[in-house]
C-alpha atoms as a PDB file:
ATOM      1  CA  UNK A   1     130.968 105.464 126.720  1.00  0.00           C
ATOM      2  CA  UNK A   2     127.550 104.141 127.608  1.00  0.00           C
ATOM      3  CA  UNK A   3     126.653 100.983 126.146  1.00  0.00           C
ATOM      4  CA  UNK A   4     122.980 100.951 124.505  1.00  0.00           C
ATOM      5  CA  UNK A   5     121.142  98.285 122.690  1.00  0.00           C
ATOM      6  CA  UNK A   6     119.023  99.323 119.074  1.00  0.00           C
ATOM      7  CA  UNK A   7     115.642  97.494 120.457  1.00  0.00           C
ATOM      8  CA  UNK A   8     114.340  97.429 116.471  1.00  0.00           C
ATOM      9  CA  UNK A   9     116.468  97.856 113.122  1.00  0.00           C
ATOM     10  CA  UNK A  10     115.719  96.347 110.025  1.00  0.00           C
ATOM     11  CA  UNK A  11     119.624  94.776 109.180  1.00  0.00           C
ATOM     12  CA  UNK A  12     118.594  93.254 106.464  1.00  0.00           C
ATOM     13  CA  UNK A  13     117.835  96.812 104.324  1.00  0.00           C
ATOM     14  CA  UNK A  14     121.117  97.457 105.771  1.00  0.00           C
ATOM     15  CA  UNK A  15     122.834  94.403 104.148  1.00  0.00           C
ATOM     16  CA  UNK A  16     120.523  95.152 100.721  1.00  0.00           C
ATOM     17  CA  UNK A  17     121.971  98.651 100.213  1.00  0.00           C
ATOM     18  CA  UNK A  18     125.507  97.282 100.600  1.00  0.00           C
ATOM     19  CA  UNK A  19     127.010  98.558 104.220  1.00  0.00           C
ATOM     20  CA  UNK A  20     126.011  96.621 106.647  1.00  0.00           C
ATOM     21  CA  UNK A  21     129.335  95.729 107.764  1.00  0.00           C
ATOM     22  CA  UNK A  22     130.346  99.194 107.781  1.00  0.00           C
ATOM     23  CA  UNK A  23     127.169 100.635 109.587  1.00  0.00           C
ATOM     24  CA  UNK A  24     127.789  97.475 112.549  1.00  0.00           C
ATOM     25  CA  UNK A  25     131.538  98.643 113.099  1.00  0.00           C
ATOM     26  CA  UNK A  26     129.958 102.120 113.054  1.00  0.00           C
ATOM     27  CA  UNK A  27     127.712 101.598 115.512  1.00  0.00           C
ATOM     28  CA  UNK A  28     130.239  99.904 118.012  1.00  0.00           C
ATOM     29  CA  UNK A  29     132.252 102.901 118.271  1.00  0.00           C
ATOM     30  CA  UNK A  30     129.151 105.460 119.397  1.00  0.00           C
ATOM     31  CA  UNK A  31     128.566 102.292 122.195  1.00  0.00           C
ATOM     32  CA  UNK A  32     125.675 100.479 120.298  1.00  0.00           C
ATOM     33  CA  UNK A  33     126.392  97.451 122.032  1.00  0.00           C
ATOM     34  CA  UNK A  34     123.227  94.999 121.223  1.00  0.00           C
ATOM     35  CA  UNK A  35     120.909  95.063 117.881  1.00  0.00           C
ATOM     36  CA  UNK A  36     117.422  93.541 117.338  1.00  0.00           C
ATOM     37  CA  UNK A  37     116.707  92.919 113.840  1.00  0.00           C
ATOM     38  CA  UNK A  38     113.516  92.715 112.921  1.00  0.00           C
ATOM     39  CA  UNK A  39     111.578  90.612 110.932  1.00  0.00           C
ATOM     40  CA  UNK A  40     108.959  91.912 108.014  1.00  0.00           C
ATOM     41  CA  UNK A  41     108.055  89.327 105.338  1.00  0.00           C
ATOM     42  CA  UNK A  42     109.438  85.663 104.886  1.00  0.00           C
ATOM     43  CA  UNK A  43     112.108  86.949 102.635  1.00  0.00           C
ATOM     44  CA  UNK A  44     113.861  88.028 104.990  1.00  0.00           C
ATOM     45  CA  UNK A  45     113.629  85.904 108.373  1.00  0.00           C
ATOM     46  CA  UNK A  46     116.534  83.759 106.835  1.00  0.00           C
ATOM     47  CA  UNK A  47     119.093  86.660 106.280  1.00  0.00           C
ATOM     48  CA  UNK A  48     118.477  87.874 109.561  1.00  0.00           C
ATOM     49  CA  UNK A  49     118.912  84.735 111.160  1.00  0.00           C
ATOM     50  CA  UNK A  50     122.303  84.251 109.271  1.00  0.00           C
ATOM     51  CA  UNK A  51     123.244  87.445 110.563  1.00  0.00           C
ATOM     52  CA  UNK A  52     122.082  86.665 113.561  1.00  0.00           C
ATOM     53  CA  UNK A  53     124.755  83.866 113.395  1.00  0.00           C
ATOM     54  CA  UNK A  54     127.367  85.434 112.327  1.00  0.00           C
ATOM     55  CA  UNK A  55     127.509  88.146 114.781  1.00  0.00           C
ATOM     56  CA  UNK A  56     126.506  85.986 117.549  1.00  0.00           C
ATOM     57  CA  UNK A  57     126.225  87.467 120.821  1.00  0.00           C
ATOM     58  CA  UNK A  58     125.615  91.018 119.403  1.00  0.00           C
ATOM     59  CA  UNK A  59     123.073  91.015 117.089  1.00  0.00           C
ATOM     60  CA  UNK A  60     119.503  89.175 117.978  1.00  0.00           C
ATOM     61  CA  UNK A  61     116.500  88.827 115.453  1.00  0.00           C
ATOM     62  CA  UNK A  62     112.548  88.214 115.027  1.00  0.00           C
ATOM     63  CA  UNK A  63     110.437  86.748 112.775  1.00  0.00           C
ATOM     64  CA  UNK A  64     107.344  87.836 111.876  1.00  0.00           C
ATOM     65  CA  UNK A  65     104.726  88.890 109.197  1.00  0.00           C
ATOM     66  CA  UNK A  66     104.408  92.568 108.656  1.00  0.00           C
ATOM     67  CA  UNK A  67     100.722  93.865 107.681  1.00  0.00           C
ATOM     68  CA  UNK A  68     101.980  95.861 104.486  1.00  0.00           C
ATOM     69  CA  UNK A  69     103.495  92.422 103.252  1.00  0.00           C
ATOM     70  CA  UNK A  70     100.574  90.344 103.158  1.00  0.00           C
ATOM     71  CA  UNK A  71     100.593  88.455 100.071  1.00  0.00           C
ATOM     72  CA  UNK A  72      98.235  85.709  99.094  1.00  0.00           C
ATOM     73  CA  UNK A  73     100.359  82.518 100.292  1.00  0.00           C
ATOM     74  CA  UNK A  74     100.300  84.365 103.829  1.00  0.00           C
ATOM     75  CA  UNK A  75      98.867  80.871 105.639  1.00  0.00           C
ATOM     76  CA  UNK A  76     101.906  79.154 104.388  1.00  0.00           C
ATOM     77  CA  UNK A  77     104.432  81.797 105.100  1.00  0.00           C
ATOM     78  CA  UNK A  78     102.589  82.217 108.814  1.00  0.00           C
ATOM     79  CA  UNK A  79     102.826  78.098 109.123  1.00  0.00           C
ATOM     80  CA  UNK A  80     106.723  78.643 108.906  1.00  0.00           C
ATOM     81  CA  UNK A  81     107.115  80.939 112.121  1.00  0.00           C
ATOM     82  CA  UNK A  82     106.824  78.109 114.424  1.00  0.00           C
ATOM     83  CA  UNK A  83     109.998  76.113 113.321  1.00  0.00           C
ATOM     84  CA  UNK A  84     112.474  79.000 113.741  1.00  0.00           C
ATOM     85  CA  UNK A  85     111.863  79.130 117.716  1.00  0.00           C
ATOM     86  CA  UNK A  86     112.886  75.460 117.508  1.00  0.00           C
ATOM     87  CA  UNK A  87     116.206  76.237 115.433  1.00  0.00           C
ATOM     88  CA  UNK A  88     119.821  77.078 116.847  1.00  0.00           C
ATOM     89  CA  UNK A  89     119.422  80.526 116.688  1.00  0.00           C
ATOM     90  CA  UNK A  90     116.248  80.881 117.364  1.00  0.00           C
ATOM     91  CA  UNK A  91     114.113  84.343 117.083  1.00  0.00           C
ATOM     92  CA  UNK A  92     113.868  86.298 120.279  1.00  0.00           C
ATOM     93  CA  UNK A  93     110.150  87.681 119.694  1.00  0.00           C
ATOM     94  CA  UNK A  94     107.232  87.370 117.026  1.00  0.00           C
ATOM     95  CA  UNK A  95     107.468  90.510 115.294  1.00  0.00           C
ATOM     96  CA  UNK A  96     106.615  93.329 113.731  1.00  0.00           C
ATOM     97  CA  UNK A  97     102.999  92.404 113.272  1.00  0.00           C
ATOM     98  CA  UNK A  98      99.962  94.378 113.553  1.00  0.00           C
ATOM     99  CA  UNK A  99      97.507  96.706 111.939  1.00  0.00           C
ATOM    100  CA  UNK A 100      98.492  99.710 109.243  1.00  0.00           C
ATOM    101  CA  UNK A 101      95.477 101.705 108.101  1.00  0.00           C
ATOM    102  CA  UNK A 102      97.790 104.399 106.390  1.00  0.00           C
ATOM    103  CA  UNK A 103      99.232 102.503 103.397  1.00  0.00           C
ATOM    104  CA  UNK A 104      95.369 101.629 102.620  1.00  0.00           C
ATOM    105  CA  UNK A 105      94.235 101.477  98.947  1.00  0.00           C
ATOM    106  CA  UNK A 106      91.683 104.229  97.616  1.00  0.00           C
ATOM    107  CA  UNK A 107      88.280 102.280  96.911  1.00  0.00           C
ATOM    108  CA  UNK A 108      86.538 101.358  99.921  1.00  0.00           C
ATOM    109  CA  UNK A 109      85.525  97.746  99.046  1.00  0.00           C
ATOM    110  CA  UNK A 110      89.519  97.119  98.591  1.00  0.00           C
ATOM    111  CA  UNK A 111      90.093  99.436 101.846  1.00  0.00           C
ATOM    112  CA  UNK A 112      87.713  97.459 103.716  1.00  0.00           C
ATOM    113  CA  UNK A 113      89.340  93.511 102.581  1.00  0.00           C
ATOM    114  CA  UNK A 114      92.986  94.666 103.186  1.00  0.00           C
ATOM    115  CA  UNK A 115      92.019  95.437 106.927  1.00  0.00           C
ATOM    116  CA  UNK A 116      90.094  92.712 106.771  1.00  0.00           C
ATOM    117  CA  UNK A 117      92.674  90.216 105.786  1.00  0.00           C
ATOM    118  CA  UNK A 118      95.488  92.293 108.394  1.00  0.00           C
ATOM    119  CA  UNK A 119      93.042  91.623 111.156  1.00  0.00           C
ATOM    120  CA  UNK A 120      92.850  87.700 110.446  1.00  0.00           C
ATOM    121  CA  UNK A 121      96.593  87.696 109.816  1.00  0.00           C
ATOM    122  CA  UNK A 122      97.053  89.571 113.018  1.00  0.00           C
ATOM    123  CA  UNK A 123      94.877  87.113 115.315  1.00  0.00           C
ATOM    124  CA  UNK A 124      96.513  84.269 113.692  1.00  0.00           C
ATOM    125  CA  UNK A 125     100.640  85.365 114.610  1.00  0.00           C
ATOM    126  CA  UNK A 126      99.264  86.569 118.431  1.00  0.00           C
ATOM    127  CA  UNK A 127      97.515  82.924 118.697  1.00  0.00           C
ATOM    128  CA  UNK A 128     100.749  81.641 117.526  1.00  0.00           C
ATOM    129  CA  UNK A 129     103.070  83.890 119.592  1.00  0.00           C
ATOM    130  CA  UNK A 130     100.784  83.043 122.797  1.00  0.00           C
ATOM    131  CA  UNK A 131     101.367  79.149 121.828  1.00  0.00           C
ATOM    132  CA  UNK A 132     105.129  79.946 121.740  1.00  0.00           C
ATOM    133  CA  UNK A 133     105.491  82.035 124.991  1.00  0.00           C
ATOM    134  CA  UNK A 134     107.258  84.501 123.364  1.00  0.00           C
ATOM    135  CA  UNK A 135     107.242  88.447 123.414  1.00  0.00           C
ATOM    136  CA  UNK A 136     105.756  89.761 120.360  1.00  0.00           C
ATOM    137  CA  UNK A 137     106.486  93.129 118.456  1.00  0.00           C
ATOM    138  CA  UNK A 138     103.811  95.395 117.307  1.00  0.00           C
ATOM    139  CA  UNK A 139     103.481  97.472 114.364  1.00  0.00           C
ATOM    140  CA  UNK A 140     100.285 100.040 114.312  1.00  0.00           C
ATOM    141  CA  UNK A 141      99.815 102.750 112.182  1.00  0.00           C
ATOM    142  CA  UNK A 142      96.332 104.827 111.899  1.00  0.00           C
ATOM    143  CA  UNK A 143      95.180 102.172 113.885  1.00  0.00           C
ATOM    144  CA  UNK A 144      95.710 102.075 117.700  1.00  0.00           C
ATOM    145  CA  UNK A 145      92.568 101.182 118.977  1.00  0.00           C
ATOM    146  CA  UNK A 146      92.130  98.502 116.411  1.00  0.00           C
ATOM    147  CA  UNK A 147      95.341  96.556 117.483  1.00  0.00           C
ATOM    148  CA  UNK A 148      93.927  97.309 121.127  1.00  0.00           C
ATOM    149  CA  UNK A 149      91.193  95.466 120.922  1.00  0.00           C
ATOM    150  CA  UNK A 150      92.803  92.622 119.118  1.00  0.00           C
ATOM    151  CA  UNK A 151      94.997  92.177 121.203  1.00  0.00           C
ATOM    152  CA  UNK A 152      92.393  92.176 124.444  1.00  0.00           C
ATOM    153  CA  UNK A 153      89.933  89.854 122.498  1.00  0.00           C
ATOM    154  CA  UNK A 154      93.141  87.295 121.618  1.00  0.00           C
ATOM    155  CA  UNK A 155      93.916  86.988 125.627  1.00  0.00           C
ATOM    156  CA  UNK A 156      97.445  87.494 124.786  1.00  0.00           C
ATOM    157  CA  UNK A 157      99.741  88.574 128.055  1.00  0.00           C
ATOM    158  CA  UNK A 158     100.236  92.295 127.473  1.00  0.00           C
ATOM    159  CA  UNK A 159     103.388  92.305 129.626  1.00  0.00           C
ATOM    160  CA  UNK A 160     105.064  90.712 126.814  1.00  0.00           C
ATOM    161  CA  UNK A 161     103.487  93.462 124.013  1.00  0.00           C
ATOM    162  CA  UNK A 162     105.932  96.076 122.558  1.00  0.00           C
ATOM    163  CA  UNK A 163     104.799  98.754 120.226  1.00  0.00           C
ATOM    164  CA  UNK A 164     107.181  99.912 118.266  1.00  0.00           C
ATOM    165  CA  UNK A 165     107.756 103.650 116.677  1.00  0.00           C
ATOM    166  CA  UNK A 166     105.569 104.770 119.515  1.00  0.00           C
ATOM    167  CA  UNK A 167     103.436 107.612 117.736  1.00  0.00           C
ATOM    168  CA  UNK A 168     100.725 108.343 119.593  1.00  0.00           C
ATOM    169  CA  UNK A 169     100.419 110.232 122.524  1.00  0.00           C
ATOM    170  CA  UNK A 170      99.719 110.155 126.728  1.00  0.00           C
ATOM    171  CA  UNK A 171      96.166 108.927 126.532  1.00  0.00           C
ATOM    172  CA  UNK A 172      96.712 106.186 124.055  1.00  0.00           C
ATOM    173  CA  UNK A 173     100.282 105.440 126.456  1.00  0.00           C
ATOM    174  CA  UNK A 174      97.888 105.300 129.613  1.00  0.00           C
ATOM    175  CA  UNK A 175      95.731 102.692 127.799  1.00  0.00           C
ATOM    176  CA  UNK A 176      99.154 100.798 127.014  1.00  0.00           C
ATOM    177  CA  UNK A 177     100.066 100.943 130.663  1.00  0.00           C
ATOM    178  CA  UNK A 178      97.005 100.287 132.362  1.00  0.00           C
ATOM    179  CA  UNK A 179      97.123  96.809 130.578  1.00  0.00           C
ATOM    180  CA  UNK A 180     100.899  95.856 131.340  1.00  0.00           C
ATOM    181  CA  UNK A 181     101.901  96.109 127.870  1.00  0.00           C
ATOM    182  CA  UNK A 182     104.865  99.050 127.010  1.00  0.00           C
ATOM    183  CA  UNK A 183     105.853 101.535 123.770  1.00  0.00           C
ATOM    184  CA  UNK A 184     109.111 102.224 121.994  1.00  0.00           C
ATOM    185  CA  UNK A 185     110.134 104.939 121.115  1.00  0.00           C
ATOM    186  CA  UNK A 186     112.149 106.296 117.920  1.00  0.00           C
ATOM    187  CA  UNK A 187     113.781 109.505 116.441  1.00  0.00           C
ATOM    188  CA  UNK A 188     110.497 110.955 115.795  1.00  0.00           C
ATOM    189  CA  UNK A 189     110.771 111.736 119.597  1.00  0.00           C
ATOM    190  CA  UNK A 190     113.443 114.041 118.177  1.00  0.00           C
ATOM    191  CA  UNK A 191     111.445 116.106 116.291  1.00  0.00           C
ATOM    192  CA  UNK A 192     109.780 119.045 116.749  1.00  0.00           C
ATOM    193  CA  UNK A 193     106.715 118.449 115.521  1.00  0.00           C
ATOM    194  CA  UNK A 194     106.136 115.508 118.053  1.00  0.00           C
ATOM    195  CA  UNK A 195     104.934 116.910 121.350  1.00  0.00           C
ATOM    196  CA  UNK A 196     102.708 114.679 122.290  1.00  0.00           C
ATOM    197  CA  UNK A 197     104.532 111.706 121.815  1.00  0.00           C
ATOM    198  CA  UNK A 198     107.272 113.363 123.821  1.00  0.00           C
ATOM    199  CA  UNK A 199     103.977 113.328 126.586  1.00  0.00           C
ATOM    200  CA  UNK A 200     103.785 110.174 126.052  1.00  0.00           C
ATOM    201  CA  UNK A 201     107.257 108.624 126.615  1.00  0.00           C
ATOM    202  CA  UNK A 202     107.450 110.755 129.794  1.00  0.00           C
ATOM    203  CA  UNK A 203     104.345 109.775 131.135  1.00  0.00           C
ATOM    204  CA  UNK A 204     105.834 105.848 130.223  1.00  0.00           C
ATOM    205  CA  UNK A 205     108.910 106.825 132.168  1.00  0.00           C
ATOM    206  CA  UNK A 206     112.220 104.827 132.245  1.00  0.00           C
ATOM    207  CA  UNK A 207     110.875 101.992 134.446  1.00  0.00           C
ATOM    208  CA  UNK A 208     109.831 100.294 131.071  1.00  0.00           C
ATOM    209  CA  UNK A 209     111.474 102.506 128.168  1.00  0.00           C
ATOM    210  CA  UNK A 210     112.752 101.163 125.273  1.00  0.00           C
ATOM    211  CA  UNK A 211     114.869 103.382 122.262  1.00  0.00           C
ATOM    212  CA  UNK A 212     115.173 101.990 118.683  1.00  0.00           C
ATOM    213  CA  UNK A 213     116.279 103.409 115.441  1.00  0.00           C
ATOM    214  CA  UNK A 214     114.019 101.620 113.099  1.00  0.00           C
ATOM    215  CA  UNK A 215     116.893 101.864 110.807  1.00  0.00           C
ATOM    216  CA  UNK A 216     116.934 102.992 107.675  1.00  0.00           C
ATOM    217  CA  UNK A 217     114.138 104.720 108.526  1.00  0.00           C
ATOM    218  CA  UNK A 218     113.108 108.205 110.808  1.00  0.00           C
ATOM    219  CA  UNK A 219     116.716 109.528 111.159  1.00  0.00           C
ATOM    220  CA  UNK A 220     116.727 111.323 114.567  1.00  0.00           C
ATOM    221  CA  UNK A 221     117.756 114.757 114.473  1.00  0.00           C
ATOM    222  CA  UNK A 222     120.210 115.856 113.786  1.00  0.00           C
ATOM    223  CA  UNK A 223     120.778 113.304 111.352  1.00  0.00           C
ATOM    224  CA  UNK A 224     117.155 113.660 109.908  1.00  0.00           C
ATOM    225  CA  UNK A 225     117.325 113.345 105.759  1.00  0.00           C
ATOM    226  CA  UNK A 226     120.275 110.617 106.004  1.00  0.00           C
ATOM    227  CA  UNK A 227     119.601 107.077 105.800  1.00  0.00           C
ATOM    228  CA  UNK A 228     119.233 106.196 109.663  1.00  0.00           C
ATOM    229  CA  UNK A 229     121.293 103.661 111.090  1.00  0.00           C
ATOM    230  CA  UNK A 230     122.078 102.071 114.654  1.00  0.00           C
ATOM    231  CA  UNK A 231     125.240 104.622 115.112  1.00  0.00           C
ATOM    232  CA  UNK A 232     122.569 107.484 115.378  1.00  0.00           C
ATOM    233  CA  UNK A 233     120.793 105.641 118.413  1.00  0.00           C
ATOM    234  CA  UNK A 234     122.792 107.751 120.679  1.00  0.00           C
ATOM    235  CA  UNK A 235     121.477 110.841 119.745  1.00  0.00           C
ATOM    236  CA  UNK A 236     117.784 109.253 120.766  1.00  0.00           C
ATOM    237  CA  UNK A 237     118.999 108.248 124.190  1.00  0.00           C
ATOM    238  CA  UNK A 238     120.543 111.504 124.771  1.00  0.00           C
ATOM    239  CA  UNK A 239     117.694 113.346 123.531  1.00  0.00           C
ATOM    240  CA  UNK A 240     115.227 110.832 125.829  1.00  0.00           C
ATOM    241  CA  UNK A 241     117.486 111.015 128.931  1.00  0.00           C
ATOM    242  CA  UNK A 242     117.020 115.174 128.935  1.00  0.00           C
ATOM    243  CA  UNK A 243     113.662 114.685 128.128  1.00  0.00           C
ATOM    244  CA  UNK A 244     112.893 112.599 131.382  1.00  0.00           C
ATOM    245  CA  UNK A 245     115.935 114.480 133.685  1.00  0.00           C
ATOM    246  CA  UNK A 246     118.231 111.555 134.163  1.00  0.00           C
ATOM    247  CA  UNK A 247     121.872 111.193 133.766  1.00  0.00           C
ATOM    248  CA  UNK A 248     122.612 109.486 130.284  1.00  0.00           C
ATOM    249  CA  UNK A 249     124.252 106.688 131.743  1.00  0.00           C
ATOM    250  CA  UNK A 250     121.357 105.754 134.065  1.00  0.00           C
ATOM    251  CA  UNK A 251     119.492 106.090 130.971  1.00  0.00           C
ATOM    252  CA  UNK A 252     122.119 103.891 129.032  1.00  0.00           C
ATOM    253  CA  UNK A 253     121.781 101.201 132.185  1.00  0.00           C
ATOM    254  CA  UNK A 254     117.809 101.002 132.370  1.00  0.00           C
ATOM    255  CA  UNK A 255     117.254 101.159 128.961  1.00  0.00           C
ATOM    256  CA  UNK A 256     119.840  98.234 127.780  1.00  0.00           C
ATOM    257  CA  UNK A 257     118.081  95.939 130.876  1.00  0.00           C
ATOM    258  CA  UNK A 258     114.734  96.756 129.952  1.00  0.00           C
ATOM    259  CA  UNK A 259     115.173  95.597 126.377  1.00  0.00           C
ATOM    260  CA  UNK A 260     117.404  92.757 127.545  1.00  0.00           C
ATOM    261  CA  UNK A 261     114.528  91.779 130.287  1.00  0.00           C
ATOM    262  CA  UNK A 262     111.659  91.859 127.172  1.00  0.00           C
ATOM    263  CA  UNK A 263     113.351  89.938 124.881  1.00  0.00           C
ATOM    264  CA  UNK A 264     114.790  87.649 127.372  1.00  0.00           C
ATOM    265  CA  UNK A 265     118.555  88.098 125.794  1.00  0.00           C
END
């Protein structure tokens, strides 16, 4: 069975809704080998590192501050980062950070401070992730061009940019490419609503592909409507390795190193 690694997963959720256990045996015997857990808020970058811990070896993790769970003390919670890359079991990447300009309240004065405030937020973890040297994992939604040009003004090495739940298509992928810097893509691939992100993860290619589940979240089909969860990465990569004509467990084998290469695990 071809071994894959789940380059994004929220474990945590997992743990909160009570089967995290159970959905980490699960994924073992589909061939889920490796598991990056990702970091949102600073409620939960200590779980994750416990878990982290206590499936050492398997399970990797990254702290970071997500742009939906900005709260007022976010200079404080930001200040924190730093000390878990000097901990044992440290975070492989800064992440997910970023820009989201769907969950955006109604007036435009408040619309217009919130993507204010994500933008300064944003500068301040790629400054920080720059000063660390490590790989750092992007979150944009609605807002593409804005992270784009962050993240070109900031000077930050785009080789070492991920962003995940790829959902935009080939000419926002080209722009991606042309800099050095790579997508990821999730079950929304699957769907069949989603051509031109399907464009766009061919026109990526394998050399650089990564698959995730973003569990619980965007349940591949055929799973779609069930919790998602790192078992169901398989049916990405098999969906992805038709997609781009290559045998699964090429697939399997570039996928696993590219993620393993990024993340430097």
């Amino acid at each position: 069975m071809p071994q894959l690694i789940d380059s994004h997963c929220h474990l945590v959720s997992l743990r909160n809704r009570g089967y995290l256990e159970e959905a980490l045996e699960r994924a073992e015997q589909v061939g889920v080998g490796g598991i990056v857990s990702i970091g949102t808020s600073a409620n939960d970058w200590d779980l994750n590192r416990q878990i982290c811990k206590e499936h050492s070896g398997r399970v990797a993790y990254t702290v970071g501050l997500h742009p939906t769970d900005i709260r007022s003390c976010w200079e404080s919670e930001v200040s924190r980062i730093r000390s878990y890359f000097d901990l044992e079991f440290p975070p492989v990447a800064l992440g997910e950070v970023g820009l989201d300009h769907f969950h955006l309240p109604r007036s435009n004065e408040a619309k217009t401070e919130v993507k204010t405030v994500q933008e300064i937020v944003f500068r301040q973890q790629l400054a920080l992730a720059g000063e660390i040297d490590c790989p750092l994992v992007v979150h944009s939604r609605g807002a593409f061009y804005d992270c784009i040009r962050v993240i070109d003004e900031s000077g930050f090495d785009w080789k070492k940019v991920v962003f995940h739940c790829f959902a935009d298509g080939p000419k926002e992928m080209a722009m991606l490419r042309e800099r050095g810097g790579r997508g990821s893509f999730t079950g929304i691939v699957t769907y069949k609503n989603a051509p031109e992100i399907r464009k766009a993860a061919i026109l990526q290619g394998l050399e650089d592909l990564m698959v995730e589940t973003d569990a619980p979240y965007l349940s591949p089909e055929p799973k779609r409507g069930c919790p998602n969860e790192p078992a169901f990465l398989p049916h990405i990569a098999t969906f992805c390795s038709d997609l781009l004509g290559v045998e699964l467990s090429k697939f399997s084998a570039v996928t696993v190193q590219n993620t393993k290469s990024f993340f430097r695990i």
